[in-house]
Protein backbone atom coordinates (compact mmCIF):
# COMPACT_ATOMS: atom_id res chain seq x y z
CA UNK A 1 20.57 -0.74 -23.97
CA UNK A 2 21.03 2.76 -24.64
CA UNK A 3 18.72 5.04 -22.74
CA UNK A 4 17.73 8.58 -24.03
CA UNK A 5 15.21 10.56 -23.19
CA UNK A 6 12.59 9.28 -25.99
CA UNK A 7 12.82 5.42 -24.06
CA UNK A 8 12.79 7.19 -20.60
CA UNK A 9 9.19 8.39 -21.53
CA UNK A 10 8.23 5.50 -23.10
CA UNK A 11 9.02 3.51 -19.96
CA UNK A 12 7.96 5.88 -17.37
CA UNK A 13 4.49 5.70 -19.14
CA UNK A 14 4.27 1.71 -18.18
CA UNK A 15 4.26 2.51 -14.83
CA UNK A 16 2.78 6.02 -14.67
CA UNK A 17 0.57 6.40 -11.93
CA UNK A 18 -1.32 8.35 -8.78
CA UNK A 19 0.51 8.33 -5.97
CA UNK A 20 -1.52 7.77 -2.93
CA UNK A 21 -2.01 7.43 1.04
CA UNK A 22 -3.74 4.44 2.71
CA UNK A 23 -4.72 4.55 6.59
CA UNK A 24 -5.51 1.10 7.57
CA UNK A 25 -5.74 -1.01 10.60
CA UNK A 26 -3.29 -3.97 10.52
CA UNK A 27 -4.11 -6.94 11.86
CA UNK A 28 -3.56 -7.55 15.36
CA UNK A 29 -2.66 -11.41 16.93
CA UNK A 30 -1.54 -12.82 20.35
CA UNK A 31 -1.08 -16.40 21.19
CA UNK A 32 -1.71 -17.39 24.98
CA UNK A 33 -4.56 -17.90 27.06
CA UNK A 34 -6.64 -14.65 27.71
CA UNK A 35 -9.50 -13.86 29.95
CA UNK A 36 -12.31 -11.17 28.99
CA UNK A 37 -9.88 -8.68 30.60
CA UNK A 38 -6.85 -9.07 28.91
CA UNK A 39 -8.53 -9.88 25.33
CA UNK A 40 -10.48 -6.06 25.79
CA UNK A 41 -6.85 -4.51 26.51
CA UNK A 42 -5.80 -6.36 23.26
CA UNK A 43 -8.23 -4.59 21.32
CA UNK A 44 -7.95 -1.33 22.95
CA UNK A 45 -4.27 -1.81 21.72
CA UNK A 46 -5.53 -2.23 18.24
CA UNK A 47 -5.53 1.94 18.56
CA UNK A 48 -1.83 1.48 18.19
CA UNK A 49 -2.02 -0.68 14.83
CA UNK A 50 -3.52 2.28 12.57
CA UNK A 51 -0.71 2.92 9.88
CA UNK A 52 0.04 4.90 7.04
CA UNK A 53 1.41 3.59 3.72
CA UNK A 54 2.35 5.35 0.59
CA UNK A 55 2.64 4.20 -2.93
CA UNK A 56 1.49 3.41 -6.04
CA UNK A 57 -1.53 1.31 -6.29
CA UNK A 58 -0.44 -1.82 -9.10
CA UNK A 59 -3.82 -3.02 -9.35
CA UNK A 60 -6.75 -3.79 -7.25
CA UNK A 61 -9.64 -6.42 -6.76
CA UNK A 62 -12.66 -6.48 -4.99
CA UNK A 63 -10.81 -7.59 -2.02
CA UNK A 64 -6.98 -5.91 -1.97
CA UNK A 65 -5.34 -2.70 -2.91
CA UNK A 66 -1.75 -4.18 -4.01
CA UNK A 67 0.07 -1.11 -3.14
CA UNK A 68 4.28 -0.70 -3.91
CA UNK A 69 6.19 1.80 -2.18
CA UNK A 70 8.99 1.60 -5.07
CA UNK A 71 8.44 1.90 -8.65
CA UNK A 72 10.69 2.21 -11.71
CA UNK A 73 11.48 1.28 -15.03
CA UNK A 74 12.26 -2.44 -16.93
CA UNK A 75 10.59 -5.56 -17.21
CA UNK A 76 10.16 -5.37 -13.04
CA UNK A 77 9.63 -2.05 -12.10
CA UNK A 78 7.73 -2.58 -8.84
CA UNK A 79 8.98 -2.95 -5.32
CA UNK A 80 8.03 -3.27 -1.62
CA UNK A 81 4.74 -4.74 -2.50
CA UNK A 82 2.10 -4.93 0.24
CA UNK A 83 -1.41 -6.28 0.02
CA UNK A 84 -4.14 -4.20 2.03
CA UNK A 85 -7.64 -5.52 2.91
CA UNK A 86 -10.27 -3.24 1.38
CA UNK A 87 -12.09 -3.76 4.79
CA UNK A 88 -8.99 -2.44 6.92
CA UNK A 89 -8.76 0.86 5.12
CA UNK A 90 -9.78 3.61 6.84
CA UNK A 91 -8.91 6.35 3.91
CA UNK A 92 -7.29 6.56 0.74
CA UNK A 93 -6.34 9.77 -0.87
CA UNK A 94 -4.37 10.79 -3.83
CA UNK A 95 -1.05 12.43 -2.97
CA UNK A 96 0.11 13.47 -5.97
CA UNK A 97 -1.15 12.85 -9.86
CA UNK A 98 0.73 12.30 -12.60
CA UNK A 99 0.47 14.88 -15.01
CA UNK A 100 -0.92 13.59 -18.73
């Protein structure tokens, strides 16, 4: 397939997009027996388990933001595809907007 700058457009338009910034609180496990004590230091390590991701947001449901961190062109164009919990989010903001 040839590409010039007339498909370029067309293609980029597929996928055009916000790009946005999630903070959300990732889930948190530990296997093992645990008294009161050690399952309150497990959540006070949940602090640590605040993370940022960046991306384009694919779609979204009442219950996910389906976020990938790669985008392109073709019959495939997203990558690094990560499923975050409405509840877990802390903030989203738009990074950058596409232009119209």
């Amino acid at each position: 397939m040839k590409i010039s700058k007339k498909t370029t457009k067309e293609e980029m338009k597929k996928t055009r997009r916000d790009i946005v910034l999630i903070h959300w609180w990732d889930a948190v496990s530990d296997s093992g027996w645990n008294d009161e004590r050690g399952i309150s230091e497990l959540v006070t390590k949940n602090e640590e388990h605040l993370v940022w991701s960046a991306g384009v947001i694919v779609k979204s449901d009442r219950d996910f933001y389906y976020l990938a961190g790669d985008w392109g062109m073709g019959d495939n164009p997203f990558n690094r595809v990560i499923l975050i919990p409405k509840g877990m989010v802390k903030t989203k903001r738009i990074i950058r907007r596409w232009r119209k």
